[in-house]
N, C-alpha and C. Protein backbone atom coordinates (compact mmCIF):
# COMPACT_ATOMS: atom_id res chain seq x y z
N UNK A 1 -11.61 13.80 -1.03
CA UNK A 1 -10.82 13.26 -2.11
C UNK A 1 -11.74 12.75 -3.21
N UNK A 2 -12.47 13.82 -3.97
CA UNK A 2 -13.32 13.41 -4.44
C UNK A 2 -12.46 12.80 -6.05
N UNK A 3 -11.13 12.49 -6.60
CA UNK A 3 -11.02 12.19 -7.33
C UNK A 3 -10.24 10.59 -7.00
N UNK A 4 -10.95 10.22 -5.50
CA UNK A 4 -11.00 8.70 -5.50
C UNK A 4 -12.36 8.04 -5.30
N UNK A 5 -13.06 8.90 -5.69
CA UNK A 5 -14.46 8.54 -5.44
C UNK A 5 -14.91 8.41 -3.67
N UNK A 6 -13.85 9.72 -3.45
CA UNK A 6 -14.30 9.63 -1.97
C UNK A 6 -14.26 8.64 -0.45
N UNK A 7 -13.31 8.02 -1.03
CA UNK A 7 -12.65 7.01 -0.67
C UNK A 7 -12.22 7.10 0.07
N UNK A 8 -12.13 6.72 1.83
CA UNK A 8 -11.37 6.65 2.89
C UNK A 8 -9.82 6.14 2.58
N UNK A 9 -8.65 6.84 3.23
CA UNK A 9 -7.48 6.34 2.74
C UNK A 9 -7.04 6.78 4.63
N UNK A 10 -6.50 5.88 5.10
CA UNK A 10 -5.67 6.49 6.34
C UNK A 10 -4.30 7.47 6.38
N UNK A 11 -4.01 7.69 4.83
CA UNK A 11 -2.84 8.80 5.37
C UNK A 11 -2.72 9.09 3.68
N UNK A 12 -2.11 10.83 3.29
CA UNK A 12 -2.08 11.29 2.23
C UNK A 12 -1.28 10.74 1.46
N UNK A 13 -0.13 10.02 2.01
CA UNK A 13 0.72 9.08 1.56
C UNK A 13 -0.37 7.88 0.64
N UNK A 14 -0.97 7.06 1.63
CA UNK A 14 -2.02 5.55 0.96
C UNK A 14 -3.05 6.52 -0.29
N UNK A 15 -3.57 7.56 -0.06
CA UNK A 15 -4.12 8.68 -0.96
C UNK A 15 -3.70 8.34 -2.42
N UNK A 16 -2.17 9.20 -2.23
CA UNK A 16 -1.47 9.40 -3.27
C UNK A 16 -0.84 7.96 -3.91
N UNK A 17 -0.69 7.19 -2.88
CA UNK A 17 -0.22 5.87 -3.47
C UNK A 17 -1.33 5.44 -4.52
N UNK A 18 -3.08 5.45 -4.39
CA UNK A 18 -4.22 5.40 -4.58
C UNK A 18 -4.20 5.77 -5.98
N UNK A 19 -3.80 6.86 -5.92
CA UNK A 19 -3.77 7.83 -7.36
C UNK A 19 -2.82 7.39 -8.28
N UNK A 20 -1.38 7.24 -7.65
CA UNK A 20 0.00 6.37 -8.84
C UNK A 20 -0.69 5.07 -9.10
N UNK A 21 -1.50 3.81 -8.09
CA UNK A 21 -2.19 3.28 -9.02
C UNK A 21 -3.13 3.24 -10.10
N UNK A 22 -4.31 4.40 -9.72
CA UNK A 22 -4.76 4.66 -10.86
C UNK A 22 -4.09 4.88 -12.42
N UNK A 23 -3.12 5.83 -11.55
CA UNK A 23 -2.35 5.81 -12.96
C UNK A 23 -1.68 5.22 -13.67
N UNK A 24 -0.75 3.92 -13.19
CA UNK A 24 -0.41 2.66 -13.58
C UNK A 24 -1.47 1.96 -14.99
N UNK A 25 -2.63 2.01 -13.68
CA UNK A 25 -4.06 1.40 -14.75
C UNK A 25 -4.22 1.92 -15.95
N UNK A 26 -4.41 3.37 -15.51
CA UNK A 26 -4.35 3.88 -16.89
C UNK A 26 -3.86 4.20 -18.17
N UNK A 27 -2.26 3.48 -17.77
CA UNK A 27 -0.87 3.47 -18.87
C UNK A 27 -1.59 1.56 -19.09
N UNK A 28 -2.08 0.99 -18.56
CA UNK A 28 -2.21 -0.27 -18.50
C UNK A 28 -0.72 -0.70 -17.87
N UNK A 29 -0.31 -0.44 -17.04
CA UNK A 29 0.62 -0.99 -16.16
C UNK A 29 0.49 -1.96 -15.66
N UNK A 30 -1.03 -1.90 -14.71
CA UNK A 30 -1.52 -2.74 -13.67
C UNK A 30 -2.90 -3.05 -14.59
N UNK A 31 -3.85 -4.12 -14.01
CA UNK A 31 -5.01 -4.16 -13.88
C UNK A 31 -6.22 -3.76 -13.53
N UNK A 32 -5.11 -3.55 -12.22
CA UNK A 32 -6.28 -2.68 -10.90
C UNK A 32 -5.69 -2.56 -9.72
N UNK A 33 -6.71 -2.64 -8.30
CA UNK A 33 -6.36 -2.44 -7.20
C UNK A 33 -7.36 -2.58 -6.26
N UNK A 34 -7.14 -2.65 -5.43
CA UNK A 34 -8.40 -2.52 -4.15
C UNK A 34 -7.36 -2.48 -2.98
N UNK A 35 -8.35 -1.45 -1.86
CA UNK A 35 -7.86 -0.67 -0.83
C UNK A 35 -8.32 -2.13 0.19
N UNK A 36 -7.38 -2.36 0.62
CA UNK A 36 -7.54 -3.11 2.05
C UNK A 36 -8.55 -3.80 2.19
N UNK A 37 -8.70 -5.18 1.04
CA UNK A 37 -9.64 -6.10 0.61
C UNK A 37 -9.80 -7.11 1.47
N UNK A 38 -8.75 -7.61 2.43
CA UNK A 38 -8.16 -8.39 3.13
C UNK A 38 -7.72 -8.58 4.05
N UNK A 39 -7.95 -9.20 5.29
CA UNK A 39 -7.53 -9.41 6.24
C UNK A 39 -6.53 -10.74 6.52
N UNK A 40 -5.58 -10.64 7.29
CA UNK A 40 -5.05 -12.21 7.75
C UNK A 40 -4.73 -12.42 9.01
N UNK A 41 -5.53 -13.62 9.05
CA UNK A 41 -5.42 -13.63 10.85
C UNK A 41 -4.51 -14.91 11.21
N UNK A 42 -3.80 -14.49 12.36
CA UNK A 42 -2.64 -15.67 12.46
C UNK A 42 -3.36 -16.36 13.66
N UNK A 43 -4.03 -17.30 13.13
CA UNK A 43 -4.22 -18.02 14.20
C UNK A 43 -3.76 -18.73 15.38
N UNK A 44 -2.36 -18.62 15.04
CA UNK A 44 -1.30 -19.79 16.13
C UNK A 44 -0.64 -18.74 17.07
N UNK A 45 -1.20 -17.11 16.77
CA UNK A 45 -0.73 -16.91 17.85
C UNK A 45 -2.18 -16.35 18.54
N UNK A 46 -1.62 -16.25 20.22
CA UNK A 46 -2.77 -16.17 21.52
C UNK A 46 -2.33 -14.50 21.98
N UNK A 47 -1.66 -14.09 21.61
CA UNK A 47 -1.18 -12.96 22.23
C UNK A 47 -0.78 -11.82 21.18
N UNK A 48 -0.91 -10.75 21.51
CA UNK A 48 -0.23 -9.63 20.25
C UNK A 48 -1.02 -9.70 19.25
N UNK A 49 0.04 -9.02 18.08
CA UNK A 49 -0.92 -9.08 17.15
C UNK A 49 -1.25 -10.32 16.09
N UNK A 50 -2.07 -9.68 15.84
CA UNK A 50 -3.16 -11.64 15.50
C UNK A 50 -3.46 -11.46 14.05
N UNK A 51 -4.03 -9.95 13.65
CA UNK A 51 -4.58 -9.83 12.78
C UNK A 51 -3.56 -8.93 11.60
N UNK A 52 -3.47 -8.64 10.29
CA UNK A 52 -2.79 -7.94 9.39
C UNK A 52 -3.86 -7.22 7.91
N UNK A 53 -4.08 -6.44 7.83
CA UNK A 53 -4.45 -6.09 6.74
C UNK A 53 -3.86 -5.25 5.95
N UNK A 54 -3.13 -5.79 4.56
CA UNK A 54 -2.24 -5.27 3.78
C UNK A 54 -3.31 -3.87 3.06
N UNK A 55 -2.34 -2.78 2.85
CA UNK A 55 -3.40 -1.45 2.42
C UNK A 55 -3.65 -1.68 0.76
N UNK A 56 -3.20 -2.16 -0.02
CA UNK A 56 -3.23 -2.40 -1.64
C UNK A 56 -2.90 -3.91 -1.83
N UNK A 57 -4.22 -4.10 -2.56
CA UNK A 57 -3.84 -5.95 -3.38
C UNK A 57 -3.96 -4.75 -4.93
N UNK A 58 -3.01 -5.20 -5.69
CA UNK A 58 -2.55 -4.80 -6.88
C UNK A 58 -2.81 -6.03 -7.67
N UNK A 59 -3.60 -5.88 -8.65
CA UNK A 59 -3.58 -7.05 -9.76
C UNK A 59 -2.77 -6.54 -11.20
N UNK A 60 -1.85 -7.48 -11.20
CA UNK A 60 -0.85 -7.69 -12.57
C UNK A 60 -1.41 -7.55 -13.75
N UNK A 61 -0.60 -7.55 -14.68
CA UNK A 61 -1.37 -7.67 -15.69
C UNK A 61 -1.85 -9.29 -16.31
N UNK A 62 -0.77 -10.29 -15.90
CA UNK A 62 -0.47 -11.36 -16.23
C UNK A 62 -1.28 -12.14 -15.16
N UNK A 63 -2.52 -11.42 -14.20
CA UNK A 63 -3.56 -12.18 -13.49
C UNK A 63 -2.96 -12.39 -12.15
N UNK A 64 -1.66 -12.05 -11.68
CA UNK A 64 -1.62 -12.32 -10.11
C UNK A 64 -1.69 -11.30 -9.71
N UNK A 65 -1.33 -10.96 -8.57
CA UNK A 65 -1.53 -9.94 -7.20
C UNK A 65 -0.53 -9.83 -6.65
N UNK A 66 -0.17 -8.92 -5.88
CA UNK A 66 0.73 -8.65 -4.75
C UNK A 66 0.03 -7.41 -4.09
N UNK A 67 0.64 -7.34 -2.39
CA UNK A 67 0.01 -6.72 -1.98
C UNK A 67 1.11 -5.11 -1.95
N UNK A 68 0.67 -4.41 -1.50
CA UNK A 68 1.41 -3.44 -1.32
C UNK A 68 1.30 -2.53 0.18
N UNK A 69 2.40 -2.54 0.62
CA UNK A 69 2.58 -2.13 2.07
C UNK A 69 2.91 -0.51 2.42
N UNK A 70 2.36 0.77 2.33
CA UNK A 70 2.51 1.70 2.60
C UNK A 70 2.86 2.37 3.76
N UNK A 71 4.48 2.53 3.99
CA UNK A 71 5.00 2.70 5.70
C UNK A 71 6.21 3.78 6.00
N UNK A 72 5.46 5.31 5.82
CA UNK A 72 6.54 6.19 6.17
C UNK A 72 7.16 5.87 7.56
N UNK A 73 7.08 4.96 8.20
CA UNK A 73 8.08 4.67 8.96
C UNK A 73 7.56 2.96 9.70
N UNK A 74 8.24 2.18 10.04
CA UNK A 74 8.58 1.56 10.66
C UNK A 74 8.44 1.05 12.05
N UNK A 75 7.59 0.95 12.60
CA UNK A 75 7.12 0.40 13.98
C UNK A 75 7.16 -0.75 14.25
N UNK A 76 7.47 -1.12 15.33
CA UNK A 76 7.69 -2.54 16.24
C UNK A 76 6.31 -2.94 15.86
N UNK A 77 5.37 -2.79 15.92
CA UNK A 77 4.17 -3.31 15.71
C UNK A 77 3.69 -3.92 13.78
N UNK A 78 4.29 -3.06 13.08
CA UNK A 78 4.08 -2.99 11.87
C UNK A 78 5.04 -3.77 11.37
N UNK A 79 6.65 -3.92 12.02
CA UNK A 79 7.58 -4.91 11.85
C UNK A 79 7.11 -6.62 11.94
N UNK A 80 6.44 -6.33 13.03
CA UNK A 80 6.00 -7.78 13.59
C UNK A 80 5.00 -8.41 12.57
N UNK A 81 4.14 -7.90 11.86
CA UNK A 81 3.08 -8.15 11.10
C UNK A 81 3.49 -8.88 9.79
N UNK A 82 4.47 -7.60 9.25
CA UNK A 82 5.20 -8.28 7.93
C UNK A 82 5.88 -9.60 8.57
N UNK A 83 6.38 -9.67 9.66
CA UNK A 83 7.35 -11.00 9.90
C UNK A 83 6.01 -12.04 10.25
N UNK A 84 5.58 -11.57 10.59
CA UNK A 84 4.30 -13.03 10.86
C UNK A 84 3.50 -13.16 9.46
N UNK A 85 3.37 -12.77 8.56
CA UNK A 85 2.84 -12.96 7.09
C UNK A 85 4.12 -13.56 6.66
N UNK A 86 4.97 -13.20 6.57
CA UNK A 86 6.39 -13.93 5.70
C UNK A 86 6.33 -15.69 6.53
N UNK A 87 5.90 -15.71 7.96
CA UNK A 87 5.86 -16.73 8.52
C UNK A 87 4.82 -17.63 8.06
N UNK A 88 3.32 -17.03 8.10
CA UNK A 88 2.23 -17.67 8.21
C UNK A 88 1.64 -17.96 6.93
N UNK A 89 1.81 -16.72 5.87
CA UNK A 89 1.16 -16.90 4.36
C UNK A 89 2.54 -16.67 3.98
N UNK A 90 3.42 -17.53 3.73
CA UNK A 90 5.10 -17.17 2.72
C UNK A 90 4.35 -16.79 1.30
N UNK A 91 3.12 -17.56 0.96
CA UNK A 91 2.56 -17.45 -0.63
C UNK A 91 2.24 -16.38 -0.89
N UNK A 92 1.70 -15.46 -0.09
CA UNK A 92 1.56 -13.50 -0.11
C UNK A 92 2.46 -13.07 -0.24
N UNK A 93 3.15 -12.02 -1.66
CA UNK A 93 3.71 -11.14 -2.06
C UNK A 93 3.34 -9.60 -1.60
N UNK A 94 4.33 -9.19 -0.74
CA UNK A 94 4.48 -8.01 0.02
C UNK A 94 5.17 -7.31 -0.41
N UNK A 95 4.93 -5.63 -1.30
CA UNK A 95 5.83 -5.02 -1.09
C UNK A 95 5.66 -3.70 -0.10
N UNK A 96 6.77 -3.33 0.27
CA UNK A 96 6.78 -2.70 1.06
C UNK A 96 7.08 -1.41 0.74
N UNK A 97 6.48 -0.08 0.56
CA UNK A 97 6.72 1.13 0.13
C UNK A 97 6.86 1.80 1.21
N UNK A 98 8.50 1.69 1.84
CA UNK A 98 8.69 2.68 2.67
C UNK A 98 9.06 3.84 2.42
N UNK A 99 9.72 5.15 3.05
CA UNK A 99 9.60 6.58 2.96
C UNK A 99 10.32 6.63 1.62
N UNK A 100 11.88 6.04 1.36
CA UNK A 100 12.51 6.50 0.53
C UNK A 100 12.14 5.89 -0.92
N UNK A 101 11.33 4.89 -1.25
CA UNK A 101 10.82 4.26 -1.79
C UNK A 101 9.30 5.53 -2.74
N UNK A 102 8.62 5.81 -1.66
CA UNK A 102 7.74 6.72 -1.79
C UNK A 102 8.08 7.53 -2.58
N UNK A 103 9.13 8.34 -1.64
CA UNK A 103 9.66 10.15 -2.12
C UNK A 103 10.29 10.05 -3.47
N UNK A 104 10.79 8.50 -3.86
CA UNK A 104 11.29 8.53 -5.42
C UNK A 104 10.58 8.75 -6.17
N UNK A 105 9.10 8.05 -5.70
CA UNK A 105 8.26 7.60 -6.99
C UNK A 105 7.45 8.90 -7.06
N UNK A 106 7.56 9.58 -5.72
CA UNK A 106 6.37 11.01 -5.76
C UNK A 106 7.38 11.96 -6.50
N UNK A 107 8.84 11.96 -6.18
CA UNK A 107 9.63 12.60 -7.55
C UNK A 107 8.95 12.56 -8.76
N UNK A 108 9.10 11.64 -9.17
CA UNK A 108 8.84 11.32 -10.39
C UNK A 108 7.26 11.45 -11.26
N UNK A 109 6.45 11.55 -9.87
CA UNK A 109 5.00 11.08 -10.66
C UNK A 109 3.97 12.83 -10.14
N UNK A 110 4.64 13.16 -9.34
CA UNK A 110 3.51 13.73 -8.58
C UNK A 110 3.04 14.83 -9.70
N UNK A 111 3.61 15.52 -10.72
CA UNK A 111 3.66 16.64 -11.32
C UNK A 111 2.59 16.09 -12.45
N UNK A 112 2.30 14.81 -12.68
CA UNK A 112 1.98 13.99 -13.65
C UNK A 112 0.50 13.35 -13.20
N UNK A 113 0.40 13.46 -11.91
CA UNK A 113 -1.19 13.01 -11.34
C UNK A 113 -1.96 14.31 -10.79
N UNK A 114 -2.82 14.39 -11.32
CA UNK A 114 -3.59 15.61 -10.80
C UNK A 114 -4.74 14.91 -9.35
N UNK A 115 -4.38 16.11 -8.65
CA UNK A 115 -4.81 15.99 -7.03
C UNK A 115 -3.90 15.61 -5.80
N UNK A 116 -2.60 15.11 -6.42
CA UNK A 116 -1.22 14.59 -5.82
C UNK A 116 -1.26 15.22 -4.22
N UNK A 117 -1.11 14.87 -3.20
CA UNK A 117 -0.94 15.76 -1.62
C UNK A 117 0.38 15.65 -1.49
N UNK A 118 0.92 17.09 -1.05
CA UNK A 118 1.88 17.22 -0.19
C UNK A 118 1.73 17.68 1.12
N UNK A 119 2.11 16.72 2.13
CA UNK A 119 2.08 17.41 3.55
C UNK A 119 3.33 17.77 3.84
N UNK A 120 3.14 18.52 4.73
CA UNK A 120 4.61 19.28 5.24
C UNK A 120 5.33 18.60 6.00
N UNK A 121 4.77 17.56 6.72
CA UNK A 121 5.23 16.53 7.47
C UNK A 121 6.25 15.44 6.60
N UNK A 122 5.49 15.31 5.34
CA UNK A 122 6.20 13.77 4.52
C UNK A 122 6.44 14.65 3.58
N UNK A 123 7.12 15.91 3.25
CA UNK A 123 7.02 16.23 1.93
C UNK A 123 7.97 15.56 1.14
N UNK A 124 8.27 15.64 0.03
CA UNK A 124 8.67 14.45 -1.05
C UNK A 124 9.87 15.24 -2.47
């Protein structure tokens, strides 16, 4: 993916999400971005999962952040995470870009970002 500077992304989905931010930036939408800057660890719990790292901190234009959550689907494990951040950091802004969320915005954008992935699996 050499038009993210080669950039590890865990799925063509976080990729392409990668790229609609760039392009945000480049309308000046956004500020910026960074891939999975962050970790949060819930300390109060002893068991399960402990740790969360959101895949996009998005900076505003107006200087805050939110993170952004990339999730063609939904797992008990990935459920639990967002509910223990809403618990543990309420002050972290999460959004959550699940499938149908995605396939709108890849409607709309993919024809418009050059290098865009379609898998046959998530196609859009």
């Amino acid at each position: 993916r050499a038009d993210l500077a080669n950039r590890y992304f865990r799925s063509s989905w976080e990729a392409n999400w990668a790229r609609y931010l760039n392009w945000l930036a480049s309308l000046h939408e956004i500020w910026g971005w960074e891939y999975e800057p962050q970790t949060f660890e819930f300390v109060e719990i002893k068991k399960g999962t402990r740790f969360y790292t959101p895949d996009f901190k998005v900076y505003e234009k107006n200087g805050t952040y939110v993170f952004h959550e990339v999730k063609g689907y939904m797992d008990d494990k990935s459920r639990v995470k967002l509910e223990r951040m809403a618990k543990y950091y309420p002050q972290e802004k999460i959004i959550l870009i699940d499938a149908p969320q995605y396939k709108a915005v890849a409607r709309k954008v993919r024809r418009l970002i050059a290098g865009w992935e379609i898998s046959a699996k998530h196609s859009t």
